[in-house]
Protein backbone atom coordinates (compact mmCIF):
# COMPACT_ATOMS: atom_id res chain seq x y z
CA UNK A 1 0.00 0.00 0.00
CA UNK A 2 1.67 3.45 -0.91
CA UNK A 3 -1.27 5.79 -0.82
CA UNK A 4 -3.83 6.51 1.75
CA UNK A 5 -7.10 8.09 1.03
CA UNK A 6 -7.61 11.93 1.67
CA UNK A 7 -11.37 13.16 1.76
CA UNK A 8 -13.31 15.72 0.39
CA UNK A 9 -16.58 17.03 1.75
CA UNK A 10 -18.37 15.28 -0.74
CA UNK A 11 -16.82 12.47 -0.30
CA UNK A 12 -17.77 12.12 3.34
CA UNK A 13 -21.62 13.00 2.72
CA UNK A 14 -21.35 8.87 0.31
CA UNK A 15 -19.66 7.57 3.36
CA UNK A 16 -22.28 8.57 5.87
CA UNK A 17 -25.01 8.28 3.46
CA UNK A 18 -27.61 5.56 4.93
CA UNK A 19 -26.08 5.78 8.38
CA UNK A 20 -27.77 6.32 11.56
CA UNK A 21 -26.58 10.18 11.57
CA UNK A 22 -27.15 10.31 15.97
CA UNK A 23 -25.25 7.23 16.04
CA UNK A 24 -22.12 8.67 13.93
CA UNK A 25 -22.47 11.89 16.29
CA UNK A 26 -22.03 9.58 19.33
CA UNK A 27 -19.18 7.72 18.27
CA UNK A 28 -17.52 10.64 16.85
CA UNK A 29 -17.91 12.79 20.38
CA UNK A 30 -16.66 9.77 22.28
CA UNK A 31 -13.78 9.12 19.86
CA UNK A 32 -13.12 13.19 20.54
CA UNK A 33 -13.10 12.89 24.11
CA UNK A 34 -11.02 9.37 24.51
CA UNK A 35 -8.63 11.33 22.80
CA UNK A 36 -8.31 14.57 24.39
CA UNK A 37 -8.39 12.63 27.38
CA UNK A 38 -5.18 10.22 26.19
CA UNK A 39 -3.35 12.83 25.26
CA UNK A 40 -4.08 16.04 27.47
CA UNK A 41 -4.35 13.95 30.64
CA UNK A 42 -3.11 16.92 32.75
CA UNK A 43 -5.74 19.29 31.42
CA UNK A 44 -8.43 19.80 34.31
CA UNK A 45 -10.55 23.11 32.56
CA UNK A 46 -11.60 22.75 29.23
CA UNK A 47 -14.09 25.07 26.72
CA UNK A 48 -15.80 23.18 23.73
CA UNK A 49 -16.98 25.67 21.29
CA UNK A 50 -19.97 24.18 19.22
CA UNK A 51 -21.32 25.63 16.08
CA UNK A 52 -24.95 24.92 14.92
CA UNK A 53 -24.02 21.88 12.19
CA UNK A 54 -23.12 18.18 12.94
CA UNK A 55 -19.70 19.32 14.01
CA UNK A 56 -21.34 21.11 17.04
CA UNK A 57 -23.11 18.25 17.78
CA UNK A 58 -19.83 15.92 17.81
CA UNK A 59 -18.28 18.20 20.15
CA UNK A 60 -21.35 18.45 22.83
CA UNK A 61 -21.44 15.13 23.08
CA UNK A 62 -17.68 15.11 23.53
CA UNK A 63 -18.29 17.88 26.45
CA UNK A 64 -20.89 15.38 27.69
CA UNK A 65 -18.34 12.83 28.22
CA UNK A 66 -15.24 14.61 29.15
CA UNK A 67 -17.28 15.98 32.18
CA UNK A 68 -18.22 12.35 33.22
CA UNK A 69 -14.31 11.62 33.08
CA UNK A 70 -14.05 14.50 36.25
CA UNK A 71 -12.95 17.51 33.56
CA UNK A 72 -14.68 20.99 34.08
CA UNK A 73 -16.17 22.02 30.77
CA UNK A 74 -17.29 25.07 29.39
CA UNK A 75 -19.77 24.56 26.46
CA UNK A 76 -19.78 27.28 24.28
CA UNK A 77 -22.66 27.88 21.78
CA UNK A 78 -21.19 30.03 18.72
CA UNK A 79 -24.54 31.66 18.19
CA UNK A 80 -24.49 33.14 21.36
CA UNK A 81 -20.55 33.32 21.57
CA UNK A 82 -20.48 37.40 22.29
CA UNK A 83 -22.26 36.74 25.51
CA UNK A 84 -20.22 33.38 26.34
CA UNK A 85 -16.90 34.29 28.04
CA UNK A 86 -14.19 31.25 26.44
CA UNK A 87 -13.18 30.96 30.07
CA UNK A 88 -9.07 30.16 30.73
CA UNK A 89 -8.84 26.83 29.57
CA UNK A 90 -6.26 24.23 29.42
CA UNK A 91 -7.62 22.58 26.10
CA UNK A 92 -9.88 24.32 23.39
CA UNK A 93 -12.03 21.98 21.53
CA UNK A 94 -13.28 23.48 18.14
CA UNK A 95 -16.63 21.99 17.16
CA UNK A 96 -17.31 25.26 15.65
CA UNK A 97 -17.14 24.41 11.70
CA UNK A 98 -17.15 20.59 10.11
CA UNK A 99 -15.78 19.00 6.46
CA UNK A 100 -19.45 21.14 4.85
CA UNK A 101 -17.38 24.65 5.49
CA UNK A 102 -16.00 26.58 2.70
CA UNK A 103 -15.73 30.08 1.94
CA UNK A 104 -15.05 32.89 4.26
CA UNK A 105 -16.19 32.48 7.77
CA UNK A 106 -18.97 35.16 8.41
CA UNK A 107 -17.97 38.37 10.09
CA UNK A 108 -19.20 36.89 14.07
CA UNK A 109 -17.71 33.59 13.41
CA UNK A 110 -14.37 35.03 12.54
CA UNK A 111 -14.15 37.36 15.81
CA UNK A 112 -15.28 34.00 17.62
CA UNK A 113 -12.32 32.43 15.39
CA UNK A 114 -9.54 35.55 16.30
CA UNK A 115 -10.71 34.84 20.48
CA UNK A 116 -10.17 31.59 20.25
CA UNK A 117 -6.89 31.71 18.65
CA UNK A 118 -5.92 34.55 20.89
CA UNK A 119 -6.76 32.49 24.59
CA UNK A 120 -3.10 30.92 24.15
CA UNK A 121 -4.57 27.32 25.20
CA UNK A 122 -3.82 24.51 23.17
CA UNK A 123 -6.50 23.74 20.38
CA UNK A 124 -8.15 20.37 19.27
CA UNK A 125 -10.37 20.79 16.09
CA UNK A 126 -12.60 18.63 15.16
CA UNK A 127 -12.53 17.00 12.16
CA UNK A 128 -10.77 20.29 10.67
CA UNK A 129 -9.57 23.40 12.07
CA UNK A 130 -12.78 25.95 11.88
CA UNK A 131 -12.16 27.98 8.77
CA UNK A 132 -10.09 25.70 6.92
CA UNK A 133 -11.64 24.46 3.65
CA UNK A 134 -11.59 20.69 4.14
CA UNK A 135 -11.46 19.61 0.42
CA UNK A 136 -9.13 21.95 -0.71
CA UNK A 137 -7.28 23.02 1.83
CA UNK A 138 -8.29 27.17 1.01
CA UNK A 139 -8.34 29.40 4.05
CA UNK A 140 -10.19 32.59 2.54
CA UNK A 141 -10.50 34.44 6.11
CA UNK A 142 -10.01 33.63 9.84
CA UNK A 143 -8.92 30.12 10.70
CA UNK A 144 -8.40 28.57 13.92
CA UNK A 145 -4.43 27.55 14.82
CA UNK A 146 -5.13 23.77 15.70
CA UNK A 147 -2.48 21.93 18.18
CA UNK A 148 -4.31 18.77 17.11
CA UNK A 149 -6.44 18.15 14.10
CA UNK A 150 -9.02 14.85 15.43
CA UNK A 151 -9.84 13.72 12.06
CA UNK A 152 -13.21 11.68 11.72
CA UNK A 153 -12.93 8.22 9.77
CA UNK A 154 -10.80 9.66 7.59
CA UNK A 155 -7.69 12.68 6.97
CA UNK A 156 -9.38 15.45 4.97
CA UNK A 157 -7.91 16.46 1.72
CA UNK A 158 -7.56 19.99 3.61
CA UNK A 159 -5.47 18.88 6.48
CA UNK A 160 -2.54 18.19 3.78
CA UNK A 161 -2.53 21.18 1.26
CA UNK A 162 -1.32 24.26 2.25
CA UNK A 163 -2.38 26.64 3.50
CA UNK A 164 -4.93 24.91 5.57
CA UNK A 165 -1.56 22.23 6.32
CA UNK A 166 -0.30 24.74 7.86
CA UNK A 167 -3.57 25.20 10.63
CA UNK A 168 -3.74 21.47 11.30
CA UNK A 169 -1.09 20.98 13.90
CA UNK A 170 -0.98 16.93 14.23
CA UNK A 171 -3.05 15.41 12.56
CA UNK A 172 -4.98 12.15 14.36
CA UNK A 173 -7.43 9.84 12.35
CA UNK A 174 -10.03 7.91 14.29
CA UNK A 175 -12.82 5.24 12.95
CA UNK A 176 -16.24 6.04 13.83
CA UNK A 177 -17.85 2.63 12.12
CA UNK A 178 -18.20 4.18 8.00
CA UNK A 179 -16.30 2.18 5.63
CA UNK A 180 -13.91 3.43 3.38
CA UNK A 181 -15.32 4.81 -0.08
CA UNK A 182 -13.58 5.94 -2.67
CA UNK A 183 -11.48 9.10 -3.14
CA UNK A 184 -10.05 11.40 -6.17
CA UNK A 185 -7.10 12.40 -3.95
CA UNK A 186 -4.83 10.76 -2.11
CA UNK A 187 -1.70 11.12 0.28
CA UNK A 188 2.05 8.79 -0.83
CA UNK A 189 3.15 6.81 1.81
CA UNK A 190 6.15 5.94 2.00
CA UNK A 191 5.85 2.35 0.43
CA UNK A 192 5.48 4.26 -3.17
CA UNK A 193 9.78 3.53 -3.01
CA UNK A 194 9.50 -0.41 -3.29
CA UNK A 195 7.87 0.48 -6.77
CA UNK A 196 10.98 2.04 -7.87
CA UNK A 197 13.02 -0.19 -9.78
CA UNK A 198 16.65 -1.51 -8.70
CA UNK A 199 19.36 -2.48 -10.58
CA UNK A 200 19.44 -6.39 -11.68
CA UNK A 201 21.90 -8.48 -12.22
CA UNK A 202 21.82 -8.38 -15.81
CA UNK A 203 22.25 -4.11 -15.89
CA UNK A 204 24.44 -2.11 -17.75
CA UNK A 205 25.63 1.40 -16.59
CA UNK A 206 22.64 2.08 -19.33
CA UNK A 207 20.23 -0.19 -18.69
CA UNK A 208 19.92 0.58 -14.99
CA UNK A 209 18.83 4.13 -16.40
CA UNK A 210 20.79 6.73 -18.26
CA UNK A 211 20.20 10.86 -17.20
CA UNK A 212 21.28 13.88 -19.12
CA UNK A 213 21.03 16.43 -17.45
CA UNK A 214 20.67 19.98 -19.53
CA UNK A 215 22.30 23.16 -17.83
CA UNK A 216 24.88 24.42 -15.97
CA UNK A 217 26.22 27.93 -17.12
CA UNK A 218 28.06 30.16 -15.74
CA UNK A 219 27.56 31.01 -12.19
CA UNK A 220 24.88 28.04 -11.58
CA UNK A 221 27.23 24.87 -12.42
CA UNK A 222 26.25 23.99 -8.59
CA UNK A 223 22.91 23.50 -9.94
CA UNK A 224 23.53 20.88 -12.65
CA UNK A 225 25.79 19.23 -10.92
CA UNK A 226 23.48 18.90 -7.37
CA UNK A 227 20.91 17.39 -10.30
CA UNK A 228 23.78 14.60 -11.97
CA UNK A 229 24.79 13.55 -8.25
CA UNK A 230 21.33 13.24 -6.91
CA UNK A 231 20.67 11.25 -10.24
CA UNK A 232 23.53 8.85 -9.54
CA UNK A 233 22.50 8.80 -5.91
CA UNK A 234 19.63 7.97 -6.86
CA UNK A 235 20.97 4.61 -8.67
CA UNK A 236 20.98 5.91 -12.27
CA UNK A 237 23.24 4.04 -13.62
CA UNK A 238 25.12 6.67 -16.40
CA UNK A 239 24.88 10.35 -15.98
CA UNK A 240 26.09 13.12 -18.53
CA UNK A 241 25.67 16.86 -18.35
CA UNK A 242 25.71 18.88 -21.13
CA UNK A 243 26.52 22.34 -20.35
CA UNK A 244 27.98 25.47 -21.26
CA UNK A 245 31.83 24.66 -22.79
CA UNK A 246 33.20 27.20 -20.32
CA UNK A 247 31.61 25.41 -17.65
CA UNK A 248 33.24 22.02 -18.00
CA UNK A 249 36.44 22.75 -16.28
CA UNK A 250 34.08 23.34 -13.10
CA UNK A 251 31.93 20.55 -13.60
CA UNK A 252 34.95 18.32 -14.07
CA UNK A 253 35.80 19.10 -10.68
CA UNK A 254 32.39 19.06 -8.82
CA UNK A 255 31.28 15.47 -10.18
CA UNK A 256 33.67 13.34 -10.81
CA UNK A 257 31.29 9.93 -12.18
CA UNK A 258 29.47 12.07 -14.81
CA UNK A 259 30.31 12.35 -18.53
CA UNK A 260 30.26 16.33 -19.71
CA UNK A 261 29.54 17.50 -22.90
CA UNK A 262 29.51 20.76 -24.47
CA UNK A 263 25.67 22.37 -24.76
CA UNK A 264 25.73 22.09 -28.75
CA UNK A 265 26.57 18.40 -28.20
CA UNK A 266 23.04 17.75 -26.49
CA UNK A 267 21.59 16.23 -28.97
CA UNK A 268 23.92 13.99 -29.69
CA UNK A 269 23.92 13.15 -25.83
CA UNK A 270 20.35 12.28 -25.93
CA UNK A 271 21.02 8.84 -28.34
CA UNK A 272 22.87 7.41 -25.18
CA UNK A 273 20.61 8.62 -23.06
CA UNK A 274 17.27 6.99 -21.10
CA UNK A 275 15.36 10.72 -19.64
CA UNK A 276 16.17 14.01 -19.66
CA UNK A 277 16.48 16.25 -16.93
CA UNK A 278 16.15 19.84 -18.29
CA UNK A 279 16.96 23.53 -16.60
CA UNK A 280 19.29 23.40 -13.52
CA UNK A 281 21.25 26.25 -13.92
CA UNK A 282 20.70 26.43 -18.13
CA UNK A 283 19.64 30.60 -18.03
CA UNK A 284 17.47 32.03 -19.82
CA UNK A 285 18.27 33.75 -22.81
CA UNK A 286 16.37 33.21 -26.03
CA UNK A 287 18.87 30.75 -27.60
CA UNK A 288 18.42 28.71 -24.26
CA UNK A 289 14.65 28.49 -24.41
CA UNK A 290 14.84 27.65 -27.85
CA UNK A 291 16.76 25.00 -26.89
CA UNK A 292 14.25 23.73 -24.17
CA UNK A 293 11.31 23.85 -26.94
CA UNK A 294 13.73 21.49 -29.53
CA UNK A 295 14.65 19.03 -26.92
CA UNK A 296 11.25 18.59 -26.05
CA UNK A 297 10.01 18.33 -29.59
CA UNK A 298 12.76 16.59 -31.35
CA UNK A 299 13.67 13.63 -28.96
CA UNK A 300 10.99 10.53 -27.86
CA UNK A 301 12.63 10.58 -24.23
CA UNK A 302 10.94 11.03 -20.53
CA UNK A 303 11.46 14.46 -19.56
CA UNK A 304 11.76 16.91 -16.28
CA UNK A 305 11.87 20.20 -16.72
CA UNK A 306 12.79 22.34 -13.52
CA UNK A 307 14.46 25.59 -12.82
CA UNK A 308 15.07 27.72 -16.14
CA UNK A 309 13.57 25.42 -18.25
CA UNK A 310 10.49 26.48 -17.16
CA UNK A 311 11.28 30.26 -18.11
CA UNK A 312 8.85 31.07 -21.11
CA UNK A 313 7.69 27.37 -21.67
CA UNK A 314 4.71 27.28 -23.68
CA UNK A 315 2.38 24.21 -24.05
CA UNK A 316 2.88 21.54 -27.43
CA UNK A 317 2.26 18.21 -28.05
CA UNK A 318 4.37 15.62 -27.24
CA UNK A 319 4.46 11.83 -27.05
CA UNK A 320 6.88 10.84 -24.38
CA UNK A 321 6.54 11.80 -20.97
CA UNK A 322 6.30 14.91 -19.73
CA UNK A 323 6.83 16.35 -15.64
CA UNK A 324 6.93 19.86 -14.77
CA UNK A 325 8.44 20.73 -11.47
CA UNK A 326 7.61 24.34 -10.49
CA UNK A 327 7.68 26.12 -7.46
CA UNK A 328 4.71 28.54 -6.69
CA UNK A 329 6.21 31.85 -8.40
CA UNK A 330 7.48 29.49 -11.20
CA UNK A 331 4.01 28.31 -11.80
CA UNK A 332 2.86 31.95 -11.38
CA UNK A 333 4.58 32.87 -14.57
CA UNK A 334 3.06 29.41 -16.55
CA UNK A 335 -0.29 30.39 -15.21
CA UNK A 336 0.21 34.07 -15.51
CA UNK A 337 -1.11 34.54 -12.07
CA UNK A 338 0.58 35.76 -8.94
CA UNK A 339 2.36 33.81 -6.95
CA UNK A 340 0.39 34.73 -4.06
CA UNK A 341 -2.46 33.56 -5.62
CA UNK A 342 -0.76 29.69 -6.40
CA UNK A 343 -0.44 29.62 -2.71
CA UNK A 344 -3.97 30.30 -1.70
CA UNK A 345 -4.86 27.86 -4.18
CA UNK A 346 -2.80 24.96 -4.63
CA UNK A 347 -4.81 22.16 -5.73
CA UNK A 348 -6.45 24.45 -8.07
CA UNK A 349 -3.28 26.01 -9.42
CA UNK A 350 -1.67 22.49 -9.90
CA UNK A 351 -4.85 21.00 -11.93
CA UNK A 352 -4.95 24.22 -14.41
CA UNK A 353 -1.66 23.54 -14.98
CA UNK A 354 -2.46 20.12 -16.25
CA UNK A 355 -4.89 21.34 -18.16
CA UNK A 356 -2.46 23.61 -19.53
CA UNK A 357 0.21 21.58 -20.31
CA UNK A 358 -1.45 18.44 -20.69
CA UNK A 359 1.13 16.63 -18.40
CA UNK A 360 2.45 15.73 -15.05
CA UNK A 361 2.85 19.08 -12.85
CA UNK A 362 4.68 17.96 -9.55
CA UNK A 363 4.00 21.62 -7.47
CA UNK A 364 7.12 21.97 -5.10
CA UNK A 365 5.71 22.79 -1.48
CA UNK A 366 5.48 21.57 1.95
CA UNK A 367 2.99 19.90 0.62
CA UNK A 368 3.80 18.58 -2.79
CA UNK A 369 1.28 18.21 -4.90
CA UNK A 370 1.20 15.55 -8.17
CA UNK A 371 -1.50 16.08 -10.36
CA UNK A 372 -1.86 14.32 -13.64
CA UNK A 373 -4.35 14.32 -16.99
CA UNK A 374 -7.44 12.52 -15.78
CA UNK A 375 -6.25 11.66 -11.97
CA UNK A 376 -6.64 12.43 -8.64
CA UNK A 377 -4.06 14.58 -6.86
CA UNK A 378 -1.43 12.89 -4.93
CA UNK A 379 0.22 14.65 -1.96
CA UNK A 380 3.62 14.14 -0.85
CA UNK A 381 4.33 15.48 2.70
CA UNK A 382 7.91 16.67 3.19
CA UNK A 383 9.52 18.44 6.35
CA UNK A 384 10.40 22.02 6.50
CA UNK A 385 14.12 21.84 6.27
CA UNK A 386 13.90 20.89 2.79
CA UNK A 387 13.32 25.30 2.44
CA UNK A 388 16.94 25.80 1.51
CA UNK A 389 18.39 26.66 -1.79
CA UNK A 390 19.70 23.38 -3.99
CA UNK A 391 17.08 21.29 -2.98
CA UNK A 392 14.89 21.81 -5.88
CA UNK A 393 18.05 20.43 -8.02
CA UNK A 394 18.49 17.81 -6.32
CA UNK A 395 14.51 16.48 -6.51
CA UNK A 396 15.17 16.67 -10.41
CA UNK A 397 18.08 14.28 -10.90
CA UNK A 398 16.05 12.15 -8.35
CA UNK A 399 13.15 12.17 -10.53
CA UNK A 400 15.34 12.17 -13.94
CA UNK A 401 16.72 8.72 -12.41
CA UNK A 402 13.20 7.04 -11.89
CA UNK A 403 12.08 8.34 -15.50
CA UNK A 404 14.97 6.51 -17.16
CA UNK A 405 14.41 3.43 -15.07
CA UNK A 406 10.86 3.17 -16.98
CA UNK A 407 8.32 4.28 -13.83
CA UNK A 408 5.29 5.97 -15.45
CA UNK A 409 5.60 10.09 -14.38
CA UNK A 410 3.14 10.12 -12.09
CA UNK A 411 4.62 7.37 -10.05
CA UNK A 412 8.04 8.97 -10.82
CA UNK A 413 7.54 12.06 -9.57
CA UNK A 414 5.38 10.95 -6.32
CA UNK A 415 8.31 8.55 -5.43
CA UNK A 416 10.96 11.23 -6.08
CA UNK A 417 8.97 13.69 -4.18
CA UNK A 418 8.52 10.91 -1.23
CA UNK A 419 12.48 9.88 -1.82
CA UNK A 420 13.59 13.54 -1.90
CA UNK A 421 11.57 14.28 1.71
CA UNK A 422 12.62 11.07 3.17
CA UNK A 423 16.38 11.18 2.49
CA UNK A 424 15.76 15.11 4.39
CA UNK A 425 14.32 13.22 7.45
CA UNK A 426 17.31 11.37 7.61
CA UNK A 427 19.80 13.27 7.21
CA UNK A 428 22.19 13.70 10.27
CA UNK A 429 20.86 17.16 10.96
CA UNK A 430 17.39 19.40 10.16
CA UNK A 431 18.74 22.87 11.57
CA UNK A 432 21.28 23.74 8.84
CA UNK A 433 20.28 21.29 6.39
CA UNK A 434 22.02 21.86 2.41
CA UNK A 435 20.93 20.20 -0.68
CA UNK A 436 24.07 18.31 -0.81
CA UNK A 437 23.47 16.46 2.84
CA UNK A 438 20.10 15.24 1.11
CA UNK A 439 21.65 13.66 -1.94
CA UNK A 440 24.02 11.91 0.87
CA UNK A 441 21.30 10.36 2.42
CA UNK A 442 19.70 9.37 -0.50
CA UNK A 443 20.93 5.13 -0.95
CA UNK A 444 19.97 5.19 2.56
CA UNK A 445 16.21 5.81 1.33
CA UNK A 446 15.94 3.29 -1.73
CA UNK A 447 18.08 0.40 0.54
C-alpha cells in the first residue's frame, strides 16, 4: 500500500449516506473525548466551542463525556458566543465548523475564530480546524491555529494542502464505524519507493537508467551538478551533463562519475541517453529556451523540466513523458497569475496547470502536490528543512533517475517527491540542512 485516502466534503456525505446520523455523532464525540483525554491527561478546565451543524453536535457530546471523566467544561454555543466568556482553559475543543465549510467564515464567526486563537490554550479541532476548507485546503479568512487536528474516519484532503496544512497541527485519524469509499485524492506513503526499480543483475551502466542532465552555465554549475549527483544517488546508472563549454572545467571538478559534454553536443547526448532532466542552472536567454522547446520536440525521451527550463515554456504536443516541477512563483509565470495567488490555491493552481500543459505538474511545497491528466491529486508530505536553496536540483536528478528506469511520471515524480523528503528526514541534521546532505542520504532511502 503506498497511498492513503484523503477526503473531500463530498466524499464524506457517500460515506455517511444511509447511516444512523445520531449514532455517527455519538461515536464521533466519544472518539473526541477518549482522545483529548489520552493525550491532554493533565488538562483539568476545558471550553468546547460548538457551532450549529453536525460538528457542534460531535463536540457536545464530547463535552458530555469529558465531564463524566471528572474535567470541568465550558460549552460554548457560537450563536451566542459574544455573551459566552471562552473561560481560561487548558484545552480548546473546536466543534465550531465541520468538512461542509468553505468560503469565508462570516464576520461573528471570525471574531469568535480571532478569540479563540488569541486564549493561548492549546487547540483540538474537530474533524478540521474551523475555517479551513476541508477539500481543498483554502483558508479565505479567519482560521483557527489547531495543536491537534481529530480527524473523523478519515484525513481530509484539507489537512494536507497548504495553506490549511499549515492550521492542522498533528493530525490524528479515528474510525467512527463508515467504511472506506472511494477518493479522487490521495496522500504517498512511504511504500510508493519499493515500486521504484533496482538495478538487476543483468544491468548495464545504461540499462539501470541513463540521465542527461541539460544546464549548468556560468555562475549556476552547482545546480547541474546537485541534479547529476542526486541522479547517480539515486541509482541511475550513467549520468552526462551537457553544459555550457566554459563550464566544463568546473563541472569536471564538482562530479567526478558524470560524462560532460559541451551544450551544442546535447543532442547527440540524448542517443545514449534513457530521460532528460532539463533547466538546472541552463539561463534564460532566447537561444536557451529555444533549446528547451527542440529538446522537447525533437527527442521521444521522458522528460523533467525544472528551474530555467520552465522560463517562457509554452504548451505543445508531445508523445513521451512529460513532468513539470515548479515552485509557486514558477508556476505563477506558466499560469500568468501571482504567486500569491498559487499559494492560496494549490490544488487548483496544480490541476490548471495540467490542463495547460497536458502533463504531469509535480507543485514543489510543503505539501507537494502531483496532479496528472485525468487523476486524482497525490500529496507528498515533506519536512520544513527541505526550504533551503539546492534542494529543488536535487529532486530533479532524483526524478530524472526514476524516469529513465521506466516508472510511469506520475509514479516517478510521487516517489521522487517521497524519496527527496525522506532522504531530508534522515539526514544527520534538520537545523542547517544543504541540498548536498540530502543527496548523501539518498541510498539510505531506496536500501
Amino acid at each position: 500500500m503506498w497511498t492513503e485516502p484523503l477526503y473531500g466534503a463530498e466524499e464524506m456525505r457517500r460515506a455517511e449516506a444511509g447511516h444512523d446520523l445520531e449514532a455517527l455523532i455519538g461515536q464521533a464525540g466519544r472518539a473526541v473525548a477518549e482522545l483529548v483525554l489520552r493525550d491532554f491527561a493533565a488538562a483539568r478546565e476545558l471550553t468546547v466551542v460548538c457551532g450549529p451543524g453536525n460538528n457542534g453536535a460531535d463536540g457536545r457530546v464530547a463535552a458530555r463525556h469529558l465531564e463524566q471523566a471528572g474535567r470541568s467544561v465550558r460549552v460554548v454555543d457560537s450563536k451566542a458566543a459574544e455573551e459566552q466568556d471562552l473561560g481560561r482553559p487548558d484545552v480548546l475543543v473546536d466543534a465550531l465548523f465541520g468538512t461542509g465549510f468553505s468560503g469565508e467564515p462570516r464576520p461573528a464567526a471570525a471574531t469568535l475564530i480571532e478569540r479563540m486563537n488569541a486564549l493561548g490554550a492549546e487547540i483540538v479541532s474537530v474533524d478540521v480546524p474551523s475555517g479551513v476548507d476541508a477539500s481543498t485546503g483554502e483558508v479565505a479568512g479567519a482560521a483557527v491555529d489547531a495543536r491537534t487536528t481529530i480527524a473523523l474516519h478519515g484525513e481530509k484532503v484539507g489537512l494536507h494542502v497548504a495553506p490549511g496544512s499549515y492550521r492542522s497541527g498533528s493530525v490524528r485519524s479515528v474510525p467512527i464505524g463508515l467504511e472506506p469509499v472511494e477518493t479522487e485524492h490521495a496522500r504517498v506513503l512511504p511504500g510508493i519507493l519499493e515500486l521504484v526499480p533496482r538495478r538487476r543483475p543483468r544491468d548495464t551502466k545504461y540499462t539501470a537508467g541513463s540521465v542527461l542532465v541539460v544546464g549548468g552555465a556560468g555562475g549556476t554549475t552547482g545546480a547541474a551538478a546537485l541534479t547529476a549527483r542526486a541522479a547517480l544517488r539515486a541509482d541511475a546508472g550513467c549520468v552526462a551533463i551537457a553544459a555550457p563549454a566554459e563550464s566544463l572545467p568546473v563541472l569536471e571538478m564538482l562530479v567526478l562519475e558524470a560524462v560532460k559534454r559541451p551544450l551544442d553536443e546535447a543532442f547527440e547526448a540524448a542517443g545514449r541517453a534513457g530521460a532528460l532532466a532539463i533547466g538546472p542552472g541552463l539561463g534564460r536567454s532566447e537561444d536557451r529556451k529555444a533549446l528547451v522547446r527542440r529538446l522537447l520536440r525533437e527527442t521521444d525521451l521522458p522528460a523533467v523540466v525544472d528551474a530555467d527550463g520552465l522560463h517562457g515554456l509554452e504548451p505543445h504536443a508531445r508523445s513521451a513523458p512529460l513532468v513539470l516541477t515548479p515552485h509557486s512563483g514558477e508556476l505563477a509565470q506558466l499560469l500568468g497569475e501571482e504567486p500569491r495567488w498559487v499559494d492560496e490555491h494549490r490544488l487548483q493552481a496544480a490541476r490548471r496547470a495540467v490542463e495547460r500543459f497536458g502533463c504531469v505538474v509535480l507543485l514543489k511545497g510543503s505539501s507537494t502536490l502531483v496532479a496528472a491528466p485525468g487523476e486524482g491529486v497525490l500529496v507528498c508530505p515533506g519536512p520544513p528543512s527541505l526550504a533551503t536553496a539546492g534542494t529543488g536540483d536535487v529532486l530533479t536528478g532524483i526524478l530524472g533517475a526514476f524516469l529513465a528506469k521506466g516508472l510511469d511520471p506520475r509514479l516517478a515524480a510521487a516517489a521522487a517527491a517521497t524519496a527527496h523528503a525522506e532522504a531530508a528526514r534522515r539526514a544527520p541534521r534538520q537545523a542547517g540542512l544543504i541540498a548536498s546532505d540530502v543527496v548523501e542520504a539518498l541510498p539510505g532511502v531506496l536500501g
